[in-house]
Every structure is written in C-alpha cells, then in structure tokens.
PDB file of N, CA and C in Angstrom:
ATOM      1  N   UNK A   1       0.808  -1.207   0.000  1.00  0.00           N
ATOM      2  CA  UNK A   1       0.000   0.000   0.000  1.00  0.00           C
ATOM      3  C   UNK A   1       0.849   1.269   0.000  1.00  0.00           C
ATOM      4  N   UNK A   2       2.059   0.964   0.822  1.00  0.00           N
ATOM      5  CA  UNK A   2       2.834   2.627   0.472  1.00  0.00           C
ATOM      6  C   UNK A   2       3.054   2.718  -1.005  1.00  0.00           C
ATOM      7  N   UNK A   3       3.218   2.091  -1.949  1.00  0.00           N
ATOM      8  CA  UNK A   3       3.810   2.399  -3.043  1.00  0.00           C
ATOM      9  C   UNK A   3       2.606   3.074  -3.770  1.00  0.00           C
ATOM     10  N   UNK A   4       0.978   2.829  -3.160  1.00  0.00           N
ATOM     11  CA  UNK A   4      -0.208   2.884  -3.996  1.00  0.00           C
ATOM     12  C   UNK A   4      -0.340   5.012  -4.283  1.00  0.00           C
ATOM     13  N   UNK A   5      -0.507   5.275  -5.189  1.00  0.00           N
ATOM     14  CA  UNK A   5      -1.012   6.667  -5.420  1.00  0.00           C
ATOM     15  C   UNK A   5      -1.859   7.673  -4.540  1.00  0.00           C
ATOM     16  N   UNK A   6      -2.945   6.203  -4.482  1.00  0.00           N
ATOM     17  CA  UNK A   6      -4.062   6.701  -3.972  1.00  0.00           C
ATOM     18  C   UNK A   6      -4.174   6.246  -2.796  1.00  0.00           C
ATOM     19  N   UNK A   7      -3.076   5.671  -1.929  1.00  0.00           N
ATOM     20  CA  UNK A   7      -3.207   5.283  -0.490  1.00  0.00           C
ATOM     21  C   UNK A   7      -2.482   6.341  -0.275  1.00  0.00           C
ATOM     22  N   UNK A   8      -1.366   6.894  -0.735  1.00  0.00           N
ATOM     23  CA  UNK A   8      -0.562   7.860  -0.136  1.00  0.00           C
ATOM     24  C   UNK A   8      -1.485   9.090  -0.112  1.00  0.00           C
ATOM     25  N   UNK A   9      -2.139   9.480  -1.308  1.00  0.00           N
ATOM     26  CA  UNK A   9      -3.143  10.777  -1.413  1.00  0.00           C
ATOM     27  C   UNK A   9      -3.606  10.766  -0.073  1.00  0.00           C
ATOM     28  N   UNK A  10      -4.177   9.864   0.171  1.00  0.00           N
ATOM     29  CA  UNK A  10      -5.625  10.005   1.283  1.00  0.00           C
ATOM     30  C   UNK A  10      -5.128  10.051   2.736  1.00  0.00           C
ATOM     31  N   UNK A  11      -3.906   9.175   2.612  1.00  0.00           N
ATOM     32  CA  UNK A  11      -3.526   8.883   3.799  1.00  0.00           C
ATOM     33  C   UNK A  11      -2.691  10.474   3.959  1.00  0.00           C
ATOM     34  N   UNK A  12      -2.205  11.156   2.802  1.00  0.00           N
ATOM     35  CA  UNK A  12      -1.624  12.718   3.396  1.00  0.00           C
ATOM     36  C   UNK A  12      -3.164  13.104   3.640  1.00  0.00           C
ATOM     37  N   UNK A  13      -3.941  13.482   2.799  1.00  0.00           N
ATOM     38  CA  UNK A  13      -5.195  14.395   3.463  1.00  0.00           C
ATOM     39  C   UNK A  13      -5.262  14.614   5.165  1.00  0.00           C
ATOM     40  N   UNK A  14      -5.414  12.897   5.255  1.00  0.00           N
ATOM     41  CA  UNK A  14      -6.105  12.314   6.629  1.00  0.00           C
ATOM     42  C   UNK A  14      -4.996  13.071   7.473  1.00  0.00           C
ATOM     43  N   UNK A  15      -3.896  12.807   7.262  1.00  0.00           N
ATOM     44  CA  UNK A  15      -2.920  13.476   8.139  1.00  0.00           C
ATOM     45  C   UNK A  15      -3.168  15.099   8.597  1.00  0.00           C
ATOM     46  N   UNK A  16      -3.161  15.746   7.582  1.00  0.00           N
ATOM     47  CA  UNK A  16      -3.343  17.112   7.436  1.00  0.00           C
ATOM     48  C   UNK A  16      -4.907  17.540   7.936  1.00  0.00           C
ATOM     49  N   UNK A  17      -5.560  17.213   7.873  1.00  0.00           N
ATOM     50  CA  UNK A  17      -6.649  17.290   8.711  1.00  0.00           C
ATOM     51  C   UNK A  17      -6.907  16.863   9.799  1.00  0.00           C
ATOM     52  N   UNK A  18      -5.859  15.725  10.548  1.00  0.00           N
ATOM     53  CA  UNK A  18      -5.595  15.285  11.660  1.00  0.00           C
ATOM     54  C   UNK A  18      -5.064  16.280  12.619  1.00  0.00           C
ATOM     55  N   UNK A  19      -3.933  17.217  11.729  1.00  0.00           N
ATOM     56  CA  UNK A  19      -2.974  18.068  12.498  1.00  0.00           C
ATOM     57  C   UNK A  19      -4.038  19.355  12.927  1.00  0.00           C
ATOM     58  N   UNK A  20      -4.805  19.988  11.939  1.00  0.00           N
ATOM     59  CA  UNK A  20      -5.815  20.977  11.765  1.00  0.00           C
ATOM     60  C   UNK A  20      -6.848  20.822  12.641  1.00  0.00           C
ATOM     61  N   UNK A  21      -7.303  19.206  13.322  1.00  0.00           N
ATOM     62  CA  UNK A  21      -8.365  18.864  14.470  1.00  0.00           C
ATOM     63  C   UNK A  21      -9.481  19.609  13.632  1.00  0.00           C
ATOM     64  N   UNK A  22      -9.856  18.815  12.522  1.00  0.00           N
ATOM     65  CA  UNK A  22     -10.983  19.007  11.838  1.00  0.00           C
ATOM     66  C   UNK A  22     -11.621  17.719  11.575  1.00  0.00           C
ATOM     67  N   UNK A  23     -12.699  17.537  12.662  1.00  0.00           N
ATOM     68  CA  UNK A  23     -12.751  15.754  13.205  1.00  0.00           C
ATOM     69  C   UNK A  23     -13.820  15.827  11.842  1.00  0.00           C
ATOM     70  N   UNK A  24     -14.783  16.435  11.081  1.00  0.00           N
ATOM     71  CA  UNK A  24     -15.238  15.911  10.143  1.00  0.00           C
ATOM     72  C   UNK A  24     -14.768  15.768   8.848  1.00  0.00           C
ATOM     73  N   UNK A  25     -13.519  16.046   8.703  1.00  0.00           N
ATOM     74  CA  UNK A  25     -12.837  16.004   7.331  1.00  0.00           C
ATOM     75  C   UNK A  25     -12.508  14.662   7.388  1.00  0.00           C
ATOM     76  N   UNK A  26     -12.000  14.612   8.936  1.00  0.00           N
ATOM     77  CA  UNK A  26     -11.192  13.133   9.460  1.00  0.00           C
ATOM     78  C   UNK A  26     -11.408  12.256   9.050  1.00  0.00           C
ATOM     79  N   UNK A  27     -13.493  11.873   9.777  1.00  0.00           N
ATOM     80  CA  UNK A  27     -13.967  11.073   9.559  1.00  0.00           C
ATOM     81  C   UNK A  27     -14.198  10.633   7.815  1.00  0.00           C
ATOM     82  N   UNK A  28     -14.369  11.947   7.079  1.00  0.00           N
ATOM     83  CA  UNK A  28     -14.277  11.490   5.709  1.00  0.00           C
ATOM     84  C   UNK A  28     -13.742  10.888   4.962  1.00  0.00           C
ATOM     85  N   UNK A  29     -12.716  11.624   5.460  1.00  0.00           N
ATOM     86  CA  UNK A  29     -10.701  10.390   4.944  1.00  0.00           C
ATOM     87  C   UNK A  29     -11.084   9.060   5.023  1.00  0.00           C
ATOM     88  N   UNK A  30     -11.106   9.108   6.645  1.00  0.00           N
ATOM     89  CA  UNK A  30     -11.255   7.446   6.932  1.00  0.00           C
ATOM     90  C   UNK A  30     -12.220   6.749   6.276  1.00  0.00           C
ATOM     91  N   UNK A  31     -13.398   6.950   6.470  1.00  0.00           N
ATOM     92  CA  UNK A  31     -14.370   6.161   5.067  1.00  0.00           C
ATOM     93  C   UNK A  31     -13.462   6.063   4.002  1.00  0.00           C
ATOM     94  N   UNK A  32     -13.231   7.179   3.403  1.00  0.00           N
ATOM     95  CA  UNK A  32     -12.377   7.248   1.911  1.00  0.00           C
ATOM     96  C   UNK A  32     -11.639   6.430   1.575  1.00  0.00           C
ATOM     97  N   UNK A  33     -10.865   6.063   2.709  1.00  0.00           N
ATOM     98  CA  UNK A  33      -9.760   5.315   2.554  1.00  0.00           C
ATOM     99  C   UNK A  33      -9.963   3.679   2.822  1.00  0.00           C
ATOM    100  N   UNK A  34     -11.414   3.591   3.485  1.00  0.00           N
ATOM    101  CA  UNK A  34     -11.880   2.406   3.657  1.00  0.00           C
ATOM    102  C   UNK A  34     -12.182   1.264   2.186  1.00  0.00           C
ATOM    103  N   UNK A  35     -13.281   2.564   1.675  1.00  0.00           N
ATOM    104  CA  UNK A  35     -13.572   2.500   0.445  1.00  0.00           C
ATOM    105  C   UNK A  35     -12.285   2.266  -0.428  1.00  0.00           C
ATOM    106  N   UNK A  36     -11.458   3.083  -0.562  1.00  0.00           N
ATOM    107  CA  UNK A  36      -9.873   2.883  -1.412  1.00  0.00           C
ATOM    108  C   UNK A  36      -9.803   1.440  -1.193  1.00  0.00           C
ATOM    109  N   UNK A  37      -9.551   0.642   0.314  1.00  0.00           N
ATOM    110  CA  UNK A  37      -9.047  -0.470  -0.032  1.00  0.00           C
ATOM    111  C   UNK A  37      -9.737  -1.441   0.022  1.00  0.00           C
ATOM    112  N   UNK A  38     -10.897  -1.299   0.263  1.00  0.00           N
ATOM    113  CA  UNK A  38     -12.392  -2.767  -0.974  1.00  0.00           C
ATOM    114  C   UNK A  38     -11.861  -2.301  -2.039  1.00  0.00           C
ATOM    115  N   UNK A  39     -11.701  -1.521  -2.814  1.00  0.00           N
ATOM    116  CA  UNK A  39     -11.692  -1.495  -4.295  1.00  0.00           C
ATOM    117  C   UNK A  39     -10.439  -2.154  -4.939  1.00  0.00           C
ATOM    118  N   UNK A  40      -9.353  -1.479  -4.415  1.00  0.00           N
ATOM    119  CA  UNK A  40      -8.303  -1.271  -4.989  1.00  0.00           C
ATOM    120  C   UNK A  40      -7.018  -2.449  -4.362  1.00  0.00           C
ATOM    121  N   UNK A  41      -7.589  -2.767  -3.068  1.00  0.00           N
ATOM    122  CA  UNK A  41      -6.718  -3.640  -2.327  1.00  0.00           C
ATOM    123  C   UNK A  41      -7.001  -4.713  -1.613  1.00  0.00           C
ATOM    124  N   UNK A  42      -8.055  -5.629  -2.423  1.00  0.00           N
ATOM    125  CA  UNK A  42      -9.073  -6.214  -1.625  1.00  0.00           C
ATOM    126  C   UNK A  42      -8.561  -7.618  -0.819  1.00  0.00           C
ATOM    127  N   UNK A  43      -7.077  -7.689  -0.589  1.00  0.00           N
ATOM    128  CA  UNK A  43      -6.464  -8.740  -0.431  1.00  0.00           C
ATOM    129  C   UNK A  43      -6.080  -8.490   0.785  1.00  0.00           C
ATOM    130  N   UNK A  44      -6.202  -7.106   1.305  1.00  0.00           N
ATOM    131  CA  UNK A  44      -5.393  -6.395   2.303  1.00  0.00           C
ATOM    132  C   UNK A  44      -6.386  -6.374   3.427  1.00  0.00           C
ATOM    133  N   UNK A  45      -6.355  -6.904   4.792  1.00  0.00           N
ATOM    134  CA  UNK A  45      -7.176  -7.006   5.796  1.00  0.00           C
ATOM    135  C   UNK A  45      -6.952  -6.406   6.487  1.00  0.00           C
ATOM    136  N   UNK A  46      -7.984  -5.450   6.744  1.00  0.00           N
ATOM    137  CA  UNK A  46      -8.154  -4.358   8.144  1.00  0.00           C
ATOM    138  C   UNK A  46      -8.309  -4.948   9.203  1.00  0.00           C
ATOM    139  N   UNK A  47      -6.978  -5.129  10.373  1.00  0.00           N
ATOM    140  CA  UNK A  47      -7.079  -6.288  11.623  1.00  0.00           C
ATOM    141  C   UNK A  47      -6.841  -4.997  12.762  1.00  0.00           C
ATOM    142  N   UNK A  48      -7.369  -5.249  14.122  1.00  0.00           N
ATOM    143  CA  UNK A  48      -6.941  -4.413  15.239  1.00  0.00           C
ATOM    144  C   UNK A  48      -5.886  -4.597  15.331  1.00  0.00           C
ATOM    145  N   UNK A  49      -5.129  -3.523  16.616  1.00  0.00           N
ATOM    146  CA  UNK A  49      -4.091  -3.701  16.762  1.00  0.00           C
ATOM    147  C   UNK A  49      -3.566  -3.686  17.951  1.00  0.00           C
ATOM    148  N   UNK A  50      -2.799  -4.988  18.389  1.00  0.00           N
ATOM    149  CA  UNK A  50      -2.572  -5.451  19.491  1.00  0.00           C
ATOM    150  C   UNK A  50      -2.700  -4.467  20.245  1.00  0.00           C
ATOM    151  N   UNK A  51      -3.159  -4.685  21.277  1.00  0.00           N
ATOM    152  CA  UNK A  51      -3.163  -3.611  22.849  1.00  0.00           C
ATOM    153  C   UNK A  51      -4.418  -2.188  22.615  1.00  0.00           C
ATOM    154  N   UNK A  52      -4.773  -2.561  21.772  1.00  0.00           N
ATOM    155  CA  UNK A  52      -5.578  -1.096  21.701  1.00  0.00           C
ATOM    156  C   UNK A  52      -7.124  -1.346  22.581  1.00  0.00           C
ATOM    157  N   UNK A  53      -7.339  -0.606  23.271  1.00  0.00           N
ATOM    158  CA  UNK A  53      -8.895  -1.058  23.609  1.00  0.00           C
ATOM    159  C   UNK A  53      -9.759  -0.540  22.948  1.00  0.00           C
ATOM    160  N   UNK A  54      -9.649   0.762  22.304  1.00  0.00           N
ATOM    161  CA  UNK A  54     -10.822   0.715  21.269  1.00  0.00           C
ATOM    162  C   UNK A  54     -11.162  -0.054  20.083  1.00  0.00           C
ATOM    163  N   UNK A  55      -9.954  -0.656  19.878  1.00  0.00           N
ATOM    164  CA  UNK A  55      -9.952  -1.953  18.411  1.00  0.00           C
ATOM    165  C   UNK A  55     -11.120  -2.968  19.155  1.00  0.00           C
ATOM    166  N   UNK A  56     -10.769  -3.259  20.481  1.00  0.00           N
ATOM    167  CA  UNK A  56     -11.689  -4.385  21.610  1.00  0.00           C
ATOM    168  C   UNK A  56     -13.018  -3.802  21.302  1.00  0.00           C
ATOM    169  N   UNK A  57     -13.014  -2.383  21.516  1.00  0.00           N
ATOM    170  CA  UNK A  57     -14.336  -2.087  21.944  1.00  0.00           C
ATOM    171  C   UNK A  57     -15.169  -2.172  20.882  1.00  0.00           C
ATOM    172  N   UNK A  58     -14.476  -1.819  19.530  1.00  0.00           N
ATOM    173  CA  UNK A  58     -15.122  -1.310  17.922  1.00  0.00           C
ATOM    174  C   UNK A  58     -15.498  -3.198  17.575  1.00  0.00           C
ATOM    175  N   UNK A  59     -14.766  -3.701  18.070  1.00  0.00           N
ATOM    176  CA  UNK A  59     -15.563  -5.008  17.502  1.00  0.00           C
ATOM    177  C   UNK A  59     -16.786  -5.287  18.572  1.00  0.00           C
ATOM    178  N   UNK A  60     -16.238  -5.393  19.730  1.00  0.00           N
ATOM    179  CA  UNK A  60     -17.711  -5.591  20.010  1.00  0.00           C
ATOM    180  C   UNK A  60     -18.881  -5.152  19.919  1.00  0.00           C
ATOM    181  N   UNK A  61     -19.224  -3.514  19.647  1.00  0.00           N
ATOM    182  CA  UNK A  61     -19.698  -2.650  19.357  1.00  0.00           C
ATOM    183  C   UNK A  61     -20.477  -3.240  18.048  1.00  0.00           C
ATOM    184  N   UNK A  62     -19.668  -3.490  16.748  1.00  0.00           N
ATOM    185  CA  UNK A  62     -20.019  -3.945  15.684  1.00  0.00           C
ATOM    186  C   UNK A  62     -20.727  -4.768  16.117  1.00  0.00           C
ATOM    187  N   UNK A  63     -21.204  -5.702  16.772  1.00  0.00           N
ATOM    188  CA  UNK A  63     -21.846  -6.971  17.109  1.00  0.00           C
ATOM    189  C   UNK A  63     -23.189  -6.693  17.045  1.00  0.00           C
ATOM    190  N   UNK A  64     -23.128  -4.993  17.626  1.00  0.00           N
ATOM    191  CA  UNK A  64     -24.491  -5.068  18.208  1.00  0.00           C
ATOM    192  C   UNK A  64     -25.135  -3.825  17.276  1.00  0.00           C
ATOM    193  N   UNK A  65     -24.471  -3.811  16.357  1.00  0.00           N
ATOM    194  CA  UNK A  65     -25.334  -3.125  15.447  1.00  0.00           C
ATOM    195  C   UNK A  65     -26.886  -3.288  14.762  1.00  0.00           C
ATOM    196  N   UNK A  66     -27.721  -2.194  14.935  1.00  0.00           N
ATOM    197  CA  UNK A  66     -29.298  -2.719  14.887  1.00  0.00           C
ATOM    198  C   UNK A  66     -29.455  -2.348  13.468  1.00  0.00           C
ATOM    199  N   UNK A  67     -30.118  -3.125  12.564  1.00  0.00           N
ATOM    200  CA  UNK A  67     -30.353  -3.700  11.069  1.00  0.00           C
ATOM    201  C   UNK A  67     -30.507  -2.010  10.378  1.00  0.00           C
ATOM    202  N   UNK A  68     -31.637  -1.072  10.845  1.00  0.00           N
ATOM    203  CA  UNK A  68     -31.848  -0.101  10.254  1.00  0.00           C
ATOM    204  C   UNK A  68     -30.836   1.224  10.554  1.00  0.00           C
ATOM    205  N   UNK A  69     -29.584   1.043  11.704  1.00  0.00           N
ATOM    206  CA  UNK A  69     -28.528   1.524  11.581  1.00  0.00           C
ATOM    207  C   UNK A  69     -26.768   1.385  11.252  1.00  0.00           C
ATOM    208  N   UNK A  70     -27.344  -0.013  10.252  1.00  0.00           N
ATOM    209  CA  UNK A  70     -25.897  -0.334   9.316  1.00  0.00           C
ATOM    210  C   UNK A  70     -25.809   0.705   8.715  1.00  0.00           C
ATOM    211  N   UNK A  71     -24.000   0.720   7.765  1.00  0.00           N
ATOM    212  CA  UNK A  71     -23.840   1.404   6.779  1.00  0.00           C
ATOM    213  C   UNK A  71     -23.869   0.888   5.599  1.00  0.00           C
ATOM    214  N   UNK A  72     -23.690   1.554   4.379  1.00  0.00           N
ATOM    215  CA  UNK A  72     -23.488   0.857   3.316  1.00  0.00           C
ATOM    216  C   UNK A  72     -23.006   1.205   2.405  1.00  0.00           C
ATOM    217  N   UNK A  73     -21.972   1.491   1.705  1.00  0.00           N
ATOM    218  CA  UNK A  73     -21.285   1.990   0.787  1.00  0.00           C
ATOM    219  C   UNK A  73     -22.564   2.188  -0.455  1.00  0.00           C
ATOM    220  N   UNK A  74     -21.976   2.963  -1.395  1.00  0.00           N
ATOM    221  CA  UNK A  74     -22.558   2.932  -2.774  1.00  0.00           C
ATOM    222  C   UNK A  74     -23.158   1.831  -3.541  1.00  0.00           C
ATOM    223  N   UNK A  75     -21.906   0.999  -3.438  1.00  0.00           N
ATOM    224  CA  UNK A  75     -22.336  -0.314  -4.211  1.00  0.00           C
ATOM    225  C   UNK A  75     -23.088  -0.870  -3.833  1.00  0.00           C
ATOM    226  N   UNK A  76     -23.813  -0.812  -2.462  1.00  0.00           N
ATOM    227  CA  UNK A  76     -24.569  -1.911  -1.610  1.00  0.00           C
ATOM    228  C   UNK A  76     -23.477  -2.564  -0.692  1.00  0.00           C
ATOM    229  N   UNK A  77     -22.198  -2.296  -0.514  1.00  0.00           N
ATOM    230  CA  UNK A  77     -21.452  -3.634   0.564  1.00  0.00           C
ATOM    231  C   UNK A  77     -21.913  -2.940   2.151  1.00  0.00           C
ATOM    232  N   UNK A  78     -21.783  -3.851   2.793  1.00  0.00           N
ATOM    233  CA  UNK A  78     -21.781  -3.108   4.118  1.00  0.00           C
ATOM    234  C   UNK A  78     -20.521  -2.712   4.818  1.00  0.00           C
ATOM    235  N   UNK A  79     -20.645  -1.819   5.689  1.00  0.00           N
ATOM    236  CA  UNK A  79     -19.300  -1.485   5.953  1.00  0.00           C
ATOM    237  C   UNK A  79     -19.739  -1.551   7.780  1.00  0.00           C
ATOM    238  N   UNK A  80     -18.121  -2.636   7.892  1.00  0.00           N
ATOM    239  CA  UNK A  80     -18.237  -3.329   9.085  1.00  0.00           C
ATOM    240  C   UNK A  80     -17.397  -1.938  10.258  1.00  0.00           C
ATOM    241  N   UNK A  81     -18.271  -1.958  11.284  1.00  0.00           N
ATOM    242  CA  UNK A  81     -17.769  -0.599  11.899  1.00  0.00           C
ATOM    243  C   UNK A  81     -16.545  -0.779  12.402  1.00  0.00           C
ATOM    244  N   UNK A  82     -16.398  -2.357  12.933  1.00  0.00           N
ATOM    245  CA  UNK A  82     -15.293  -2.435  13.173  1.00  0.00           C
ATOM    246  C   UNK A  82     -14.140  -2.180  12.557  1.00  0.00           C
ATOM    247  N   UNK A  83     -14.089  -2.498  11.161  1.00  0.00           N
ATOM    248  CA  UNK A  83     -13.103  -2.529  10.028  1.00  0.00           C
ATOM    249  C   UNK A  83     -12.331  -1.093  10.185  1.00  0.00           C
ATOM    250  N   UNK A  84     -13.942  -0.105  10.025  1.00  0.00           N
ATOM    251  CA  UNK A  84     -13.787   1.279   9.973  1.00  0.00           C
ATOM    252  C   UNK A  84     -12.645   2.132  11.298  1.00  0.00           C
ATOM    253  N   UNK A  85     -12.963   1.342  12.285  1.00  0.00           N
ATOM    254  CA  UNK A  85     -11.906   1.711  13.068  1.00  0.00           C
ATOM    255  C   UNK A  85     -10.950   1.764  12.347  1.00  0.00           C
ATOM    256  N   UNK A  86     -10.372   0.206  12.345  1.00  0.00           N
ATOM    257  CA  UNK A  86      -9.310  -0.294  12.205  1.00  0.00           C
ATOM    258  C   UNK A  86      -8.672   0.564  11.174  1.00  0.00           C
ATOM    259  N   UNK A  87      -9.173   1.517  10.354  1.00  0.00           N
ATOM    260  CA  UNK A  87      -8.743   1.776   8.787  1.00  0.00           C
ATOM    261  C   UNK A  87      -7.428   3.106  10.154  1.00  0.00           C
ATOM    262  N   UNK A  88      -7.988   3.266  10.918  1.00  0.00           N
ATOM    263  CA  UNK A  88      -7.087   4.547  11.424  1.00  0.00           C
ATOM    264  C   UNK A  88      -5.762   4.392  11.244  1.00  0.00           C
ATOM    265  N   UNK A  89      -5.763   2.811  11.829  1.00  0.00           N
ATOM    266  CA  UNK A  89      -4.285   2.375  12.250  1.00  0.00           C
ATOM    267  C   UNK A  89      -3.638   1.774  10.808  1.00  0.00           C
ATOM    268  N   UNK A  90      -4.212   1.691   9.948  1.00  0.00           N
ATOM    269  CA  UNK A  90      -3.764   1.454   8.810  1.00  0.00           C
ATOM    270  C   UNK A  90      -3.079   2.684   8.223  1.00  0.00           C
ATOM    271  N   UNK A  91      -3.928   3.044   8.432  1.00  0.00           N
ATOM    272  CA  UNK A  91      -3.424   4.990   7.908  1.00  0.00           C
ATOM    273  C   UNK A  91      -2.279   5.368   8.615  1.00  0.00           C
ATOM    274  N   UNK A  92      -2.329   5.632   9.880  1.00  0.00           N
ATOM    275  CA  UNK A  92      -1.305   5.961  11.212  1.00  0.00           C
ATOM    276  C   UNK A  92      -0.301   5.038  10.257  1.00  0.00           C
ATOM    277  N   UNK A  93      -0.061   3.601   9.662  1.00  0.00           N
ATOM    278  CA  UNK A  93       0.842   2.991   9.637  1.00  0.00           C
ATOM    279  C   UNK A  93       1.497   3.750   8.500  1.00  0.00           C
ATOM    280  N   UNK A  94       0.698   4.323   7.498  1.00  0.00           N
ATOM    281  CA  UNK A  94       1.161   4.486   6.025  1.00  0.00           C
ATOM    282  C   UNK A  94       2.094   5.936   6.400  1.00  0.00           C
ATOM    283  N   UNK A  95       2.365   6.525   7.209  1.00  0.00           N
ATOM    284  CA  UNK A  95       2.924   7.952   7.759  1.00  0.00           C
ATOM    285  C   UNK A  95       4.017   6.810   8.141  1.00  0.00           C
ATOM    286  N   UNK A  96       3.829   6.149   8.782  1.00  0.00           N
ATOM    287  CA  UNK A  96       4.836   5.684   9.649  1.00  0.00           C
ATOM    288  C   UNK A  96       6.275   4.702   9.040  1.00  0.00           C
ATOM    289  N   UNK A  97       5.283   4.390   7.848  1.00  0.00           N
ATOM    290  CA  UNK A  97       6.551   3.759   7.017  1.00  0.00           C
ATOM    291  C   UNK A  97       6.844   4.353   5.995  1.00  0.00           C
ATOM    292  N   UNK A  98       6.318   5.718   5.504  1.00  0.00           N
ATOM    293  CA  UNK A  98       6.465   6.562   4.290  1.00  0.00           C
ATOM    294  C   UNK A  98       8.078   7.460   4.937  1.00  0.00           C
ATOM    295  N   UNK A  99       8.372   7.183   6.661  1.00  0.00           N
ATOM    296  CA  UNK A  99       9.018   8.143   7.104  1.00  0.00           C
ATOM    297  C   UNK A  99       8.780   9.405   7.316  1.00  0.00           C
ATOM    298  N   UNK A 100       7.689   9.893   6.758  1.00  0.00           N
ATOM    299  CA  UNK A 100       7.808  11.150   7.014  1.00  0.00           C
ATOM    300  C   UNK A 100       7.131  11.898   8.340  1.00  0.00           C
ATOM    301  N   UNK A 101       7.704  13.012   8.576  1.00  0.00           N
ATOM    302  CA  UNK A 101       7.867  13.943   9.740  1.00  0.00           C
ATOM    303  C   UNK A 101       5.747  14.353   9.473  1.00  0.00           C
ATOM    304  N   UNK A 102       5.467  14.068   9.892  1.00  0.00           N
ATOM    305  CA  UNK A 102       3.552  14.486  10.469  1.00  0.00           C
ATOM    306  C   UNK A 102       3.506  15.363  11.106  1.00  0.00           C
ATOM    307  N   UNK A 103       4.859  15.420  12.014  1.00  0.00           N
ATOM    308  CA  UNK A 103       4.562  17.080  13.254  1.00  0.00           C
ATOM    309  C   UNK A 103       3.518  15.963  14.173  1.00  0.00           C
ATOM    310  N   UNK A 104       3.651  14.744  14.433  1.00  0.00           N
ATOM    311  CA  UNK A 104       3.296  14.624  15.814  1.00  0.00           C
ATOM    312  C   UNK A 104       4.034  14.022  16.665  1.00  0.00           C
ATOM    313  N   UNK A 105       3.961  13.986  18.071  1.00  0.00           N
ATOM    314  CA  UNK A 105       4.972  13.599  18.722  1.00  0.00           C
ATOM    315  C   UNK A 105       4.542  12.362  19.441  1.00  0.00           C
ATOM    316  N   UNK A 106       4.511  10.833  19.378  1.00  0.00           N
ATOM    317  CA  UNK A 106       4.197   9.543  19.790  1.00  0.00           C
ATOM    318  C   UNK A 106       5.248   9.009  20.978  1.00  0.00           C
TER     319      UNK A 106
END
C-alpha cells in the first residue's frame, strides 16, 4: 500500500486534517480510505491492533449493530464498523513507514 497513489493521497489528506483537528474532514478520509481499499486492495485485511482497547471495543460494538442503523457503501457492501476503526491504524501505519515527519509527537 505505500507504493499505492491513492493510499498515499488520502492517507496525506487524513494526516493534514488530523494536524488541523478538523474531526469531520477526518472522519471522511477514513471512510475514503476504507472505500480505497475494498476497491483497490481487496487482499489487504483491516485487523486491530494489538493492545488497543478501542480496536476491543469497535468489535464488540459492531456486534451489536441494529439492522436499520448499518452502513453501506454505494455499491450496496456493508461497511463493518469495526473494520472502519481499524482503517485509522492502517493509515497511522502508512505515515509511519512513508518516514515522514507528520509534526506529531508519539
């Protein structure tokens, strides 16, 4: 995925609107980028990540999702909330192995 065009695009946006604390651009990215990889990377699995408790919490959460407040992409797929977490740390990863300086301090 670092090498992808359009993972790097989204994943700078997401950044830059991360730094700006513009939580609805945020959330847009992240869909965006959800969407990017059903399409484009469909081999690539959005997994939690060790130690996190909101990865814990976003799956269980997903469990209990009630029928008339799923999501659903364009095409009709559903989009698993959990996944949607998970897309953060995917993103967080694509900064993290692109090397470059984000201006945050971890």
């Amino acid at each position: 995925m670092t090498t992808c065009s359009g993972c790097r695009g989204i994943a700078d946006a997401w950044w830059r609107h991360g730094i700006a604390d513009e939580k609805s651009q945020l959330g847009l990215r992240e869909f965006e980028f959800y969407e990017h990889i059903k399409d484009e990377h469909p081999a690539f699995t959005l997994m939690s990540l060790d130690g996190c408790r909101t990865c814990a919490e976003a799956v269980t959460m997903a469990q209990f999702v009630l029928p008339g407040m799923a999501t659903y992409r364009k095409n009709g797929d559903y989009v698993d909330p959990a996944e949607l977490h998970f897309v953060r740390h995917a993103l967080e990863q694509t900064a993290e192995s692109s090397g470059k300086d984000i201006g945050w301090v971890r």
